[in-house]
C-alpha atoms as a PDB file:
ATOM      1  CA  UNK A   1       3.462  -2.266  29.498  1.00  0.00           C
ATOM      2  CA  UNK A   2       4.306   0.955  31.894  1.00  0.00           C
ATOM      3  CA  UNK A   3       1.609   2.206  33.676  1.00  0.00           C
ATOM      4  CA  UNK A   4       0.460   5.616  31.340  1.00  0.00           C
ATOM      5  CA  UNK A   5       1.686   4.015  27.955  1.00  0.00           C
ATOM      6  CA  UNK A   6      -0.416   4.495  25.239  1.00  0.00           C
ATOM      7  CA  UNK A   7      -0.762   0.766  23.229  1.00  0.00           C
ATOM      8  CA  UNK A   8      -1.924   1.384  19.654  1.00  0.00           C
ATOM      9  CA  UNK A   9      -3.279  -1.932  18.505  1.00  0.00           C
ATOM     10  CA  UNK A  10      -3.805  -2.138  14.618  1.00  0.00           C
ATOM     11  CA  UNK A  11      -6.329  -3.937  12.329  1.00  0.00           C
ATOM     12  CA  UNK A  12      -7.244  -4.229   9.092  1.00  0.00           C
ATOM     13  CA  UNK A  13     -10.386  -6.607   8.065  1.00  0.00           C
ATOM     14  CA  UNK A  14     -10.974  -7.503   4.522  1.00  0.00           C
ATOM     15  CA  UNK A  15     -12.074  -4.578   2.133  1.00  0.00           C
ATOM     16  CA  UNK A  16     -10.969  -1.547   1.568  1.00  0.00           C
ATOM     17  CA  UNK A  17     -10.631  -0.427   4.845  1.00  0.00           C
ATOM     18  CA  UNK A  18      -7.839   1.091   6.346  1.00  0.00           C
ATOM     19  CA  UNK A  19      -5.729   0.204   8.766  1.00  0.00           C
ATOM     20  CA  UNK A  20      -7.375   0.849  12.063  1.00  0.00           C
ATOM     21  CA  UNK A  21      -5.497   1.790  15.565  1.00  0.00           C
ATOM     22  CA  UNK A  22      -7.197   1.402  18.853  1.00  0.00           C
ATOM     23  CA  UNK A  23      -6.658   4.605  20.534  1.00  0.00           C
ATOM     24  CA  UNK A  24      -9.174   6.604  22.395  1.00  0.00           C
ATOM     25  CA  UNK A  25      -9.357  10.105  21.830  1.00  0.00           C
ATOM     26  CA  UNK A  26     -12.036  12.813  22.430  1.00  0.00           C
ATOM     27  CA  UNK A  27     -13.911  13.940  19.421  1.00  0.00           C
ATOM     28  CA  UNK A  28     -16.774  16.577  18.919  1.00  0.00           C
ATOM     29  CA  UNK A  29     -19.691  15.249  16.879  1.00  0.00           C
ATOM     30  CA  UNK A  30     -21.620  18.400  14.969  1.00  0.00           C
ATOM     31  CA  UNK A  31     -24.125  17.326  12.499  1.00  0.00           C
ATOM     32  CA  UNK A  32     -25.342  19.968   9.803  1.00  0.00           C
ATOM     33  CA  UNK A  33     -29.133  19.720  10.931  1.00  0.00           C
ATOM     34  CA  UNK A  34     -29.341  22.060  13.775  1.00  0.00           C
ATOM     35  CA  UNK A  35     -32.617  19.867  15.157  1.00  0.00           C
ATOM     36  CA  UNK A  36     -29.775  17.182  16.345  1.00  0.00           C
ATOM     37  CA  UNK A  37     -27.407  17.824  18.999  1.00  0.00           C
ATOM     38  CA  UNK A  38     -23.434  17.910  18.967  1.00  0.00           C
ATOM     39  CA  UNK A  39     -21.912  16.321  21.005  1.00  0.00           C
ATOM     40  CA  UNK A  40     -18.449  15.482  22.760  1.00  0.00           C
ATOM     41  CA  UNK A  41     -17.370  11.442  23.097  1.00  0.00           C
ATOM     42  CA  UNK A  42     -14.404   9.032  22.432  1.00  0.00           C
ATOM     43  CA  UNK A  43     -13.274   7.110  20.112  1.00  0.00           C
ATOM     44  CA  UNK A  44     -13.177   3.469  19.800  1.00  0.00           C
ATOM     45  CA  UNK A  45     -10.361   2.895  16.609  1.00  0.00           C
ATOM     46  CA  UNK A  46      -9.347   5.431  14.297  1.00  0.00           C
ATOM     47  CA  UNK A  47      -7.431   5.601  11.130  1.00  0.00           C
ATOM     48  CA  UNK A  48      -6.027   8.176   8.091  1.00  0.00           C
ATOM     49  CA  UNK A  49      -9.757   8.149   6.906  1.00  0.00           C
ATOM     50  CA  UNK A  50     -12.319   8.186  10.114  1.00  0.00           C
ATOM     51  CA  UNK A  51     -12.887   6.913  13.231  1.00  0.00           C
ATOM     52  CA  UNK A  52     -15.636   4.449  15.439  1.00  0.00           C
ATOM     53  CA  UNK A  53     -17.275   6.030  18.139  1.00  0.00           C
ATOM     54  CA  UNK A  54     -19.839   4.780  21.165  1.00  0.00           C
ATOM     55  CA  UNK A  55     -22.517   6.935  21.407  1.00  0.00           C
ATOM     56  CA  UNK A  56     -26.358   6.670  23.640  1.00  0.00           C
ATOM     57  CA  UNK A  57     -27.861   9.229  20.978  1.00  0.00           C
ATOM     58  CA  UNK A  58     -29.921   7.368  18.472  1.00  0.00           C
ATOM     59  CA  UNK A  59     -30.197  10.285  15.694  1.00  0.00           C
ATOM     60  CA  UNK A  60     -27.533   9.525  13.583  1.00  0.00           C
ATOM     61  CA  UNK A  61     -27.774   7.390  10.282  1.00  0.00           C
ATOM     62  CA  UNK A  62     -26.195   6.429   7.404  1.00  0.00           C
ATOM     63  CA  UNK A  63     -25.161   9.249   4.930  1.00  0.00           C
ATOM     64  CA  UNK A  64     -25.525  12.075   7.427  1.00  0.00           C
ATOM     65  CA  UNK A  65     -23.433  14.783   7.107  1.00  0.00           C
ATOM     66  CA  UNK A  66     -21.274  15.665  10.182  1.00  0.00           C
ATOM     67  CA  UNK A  67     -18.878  18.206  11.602  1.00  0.00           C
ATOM     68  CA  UNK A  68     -16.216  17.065  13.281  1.00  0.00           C
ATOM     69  CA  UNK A  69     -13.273  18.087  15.168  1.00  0.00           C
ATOM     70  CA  UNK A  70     -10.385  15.154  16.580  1.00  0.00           C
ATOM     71  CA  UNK A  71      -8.601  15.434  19.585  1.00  0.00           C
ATOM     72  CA  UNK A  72     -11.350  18.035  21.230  1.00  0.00           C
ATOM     73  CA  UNK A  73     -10.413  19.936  23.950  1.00  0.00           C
ATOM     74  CA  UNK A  74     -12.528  22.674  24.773  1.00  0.00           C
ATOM     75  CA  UNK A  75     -11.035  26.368  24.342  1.00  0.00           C
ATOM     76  CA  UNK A  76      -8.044  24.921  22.511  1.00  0.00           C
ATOM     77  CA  UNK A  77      -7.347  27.595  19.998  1.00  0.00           C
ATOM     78  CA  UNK A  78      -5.647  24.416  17.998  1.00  0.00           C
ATOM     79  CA  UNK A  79      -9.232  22.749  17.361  1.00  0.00           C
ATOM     80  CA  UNK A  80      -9.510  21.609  13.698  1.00  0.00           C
ATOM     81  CA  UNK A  81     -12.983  21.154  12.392  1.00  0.00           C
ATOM     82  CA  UNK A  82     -13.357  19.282   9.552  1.00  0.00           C
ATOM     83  CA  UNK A  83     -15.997  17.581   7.155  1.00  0.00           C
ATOM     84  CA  UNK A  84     -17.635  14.032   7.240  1.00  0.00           C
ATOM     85  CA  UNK A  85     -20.290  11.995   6.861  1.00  0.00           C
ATOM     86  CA  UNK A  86     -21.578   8.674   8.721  1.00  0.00           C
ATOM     87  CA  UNK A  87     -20.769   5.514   6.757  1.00  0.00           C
ATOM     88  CA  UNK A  88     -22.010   3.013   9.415  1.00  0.00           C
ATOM     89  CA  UNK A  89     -24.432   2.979  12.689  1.00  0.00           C
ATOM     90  CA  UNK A  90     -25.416  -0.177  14.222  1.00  0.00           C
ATOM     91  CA  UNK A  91     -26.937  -0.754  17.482  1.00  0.00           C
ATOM     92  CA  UNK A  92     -24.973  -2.460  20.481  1.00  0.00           C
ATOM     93  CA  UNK A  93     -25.679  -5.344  22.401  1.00  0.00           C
ATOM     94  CA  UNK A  94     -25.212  -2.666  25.522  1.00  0.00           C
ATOM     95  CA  UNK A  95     -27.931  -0.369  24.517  1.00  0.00           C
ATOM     96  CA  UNK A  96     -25.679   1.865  22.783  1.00  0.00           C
ATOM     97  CA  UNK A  97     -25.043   2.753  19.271  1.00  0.00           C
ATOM     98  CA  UNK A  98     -21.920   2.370  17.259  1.00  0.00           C
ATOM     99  CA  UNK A  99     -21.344   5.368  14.317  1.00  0.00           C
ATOM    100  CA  UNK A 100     -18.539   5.303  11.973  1.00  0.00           C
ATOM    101  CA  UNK A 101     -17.824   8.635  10.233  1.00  0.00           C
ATOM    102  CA  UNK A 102     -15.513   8.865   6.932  1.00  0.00           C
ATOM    103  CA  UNK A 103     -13.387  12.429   6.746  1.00  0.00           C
ATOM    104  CA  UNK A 104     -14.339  13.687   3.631  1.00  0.00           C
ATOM    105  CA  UNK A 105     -11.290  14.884   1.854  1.00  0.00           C
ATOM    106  CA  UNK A 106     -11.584  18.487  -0.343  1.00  0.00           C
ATOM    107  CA  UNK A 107     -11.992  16.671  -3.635  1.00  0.00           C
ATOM    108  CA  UNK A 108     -14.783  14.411  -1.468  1.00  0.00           C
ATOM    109  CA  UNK A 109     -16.354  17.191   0.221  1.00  0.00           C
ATOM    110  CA  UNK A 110     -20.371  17.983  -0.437  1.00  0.00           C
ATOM    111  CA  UNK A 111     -20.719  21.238  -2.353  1.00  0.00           C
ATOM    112  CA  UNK A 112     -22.245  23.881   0.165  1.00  0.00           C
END
């Protein structure tokens, strides 16, 4: 592989998941609850539906309603926020936490 070539590994484990690709890619975390802090991190996998994400804040959980905008770069006038929520958030063997967050798409989104 060159040196500065992206590799996009794929995946897909039993279920109904989707096909995963490694690629790391910065992401701003916004949950709905002001009390909890956004914040700006990278991605472990992605795919069409959500993304897996490395984080040292503990205050997410399962069924949380998120904010979220891929490929973050701040002052970007091309930022995209969009809606989620957090399927999956399991502690790491490195102190860390792991969150997975599902795009909700319009016909999925939470009535506001």
């Amino acid at each position: 592989m060159l040196e500065g070539e992206n590799h996009v590994q794929q995946t897909n484990k039993a279920g109904s998941r989707s096909p995963r690709a490694k690629l790391s890619q910065p992401i701003r975390v916004r949950p709905y609850d002001s009390r909890c802090p956004e914040e700006i991190c990278i991605t472990q996998n992605v795919s069409r539906k959500g993304f897996y994400f490395e984080t040292s804040l503990g205050h997410y959980f399962s069924g949380m309603d998120v904010r979220v905008t891929r490929n973050f770069h701040l002052g970007d006038p091309m930022n995209r926020e969009e809606v989620g929520d957090i399927v999956r958030v399991e502690k790491l063997e490195t102190s860390k936490w792991g969150v997975a967050i599902r795009i909700l798409t319009s016909s999925t989104r939470p009535a506001w």
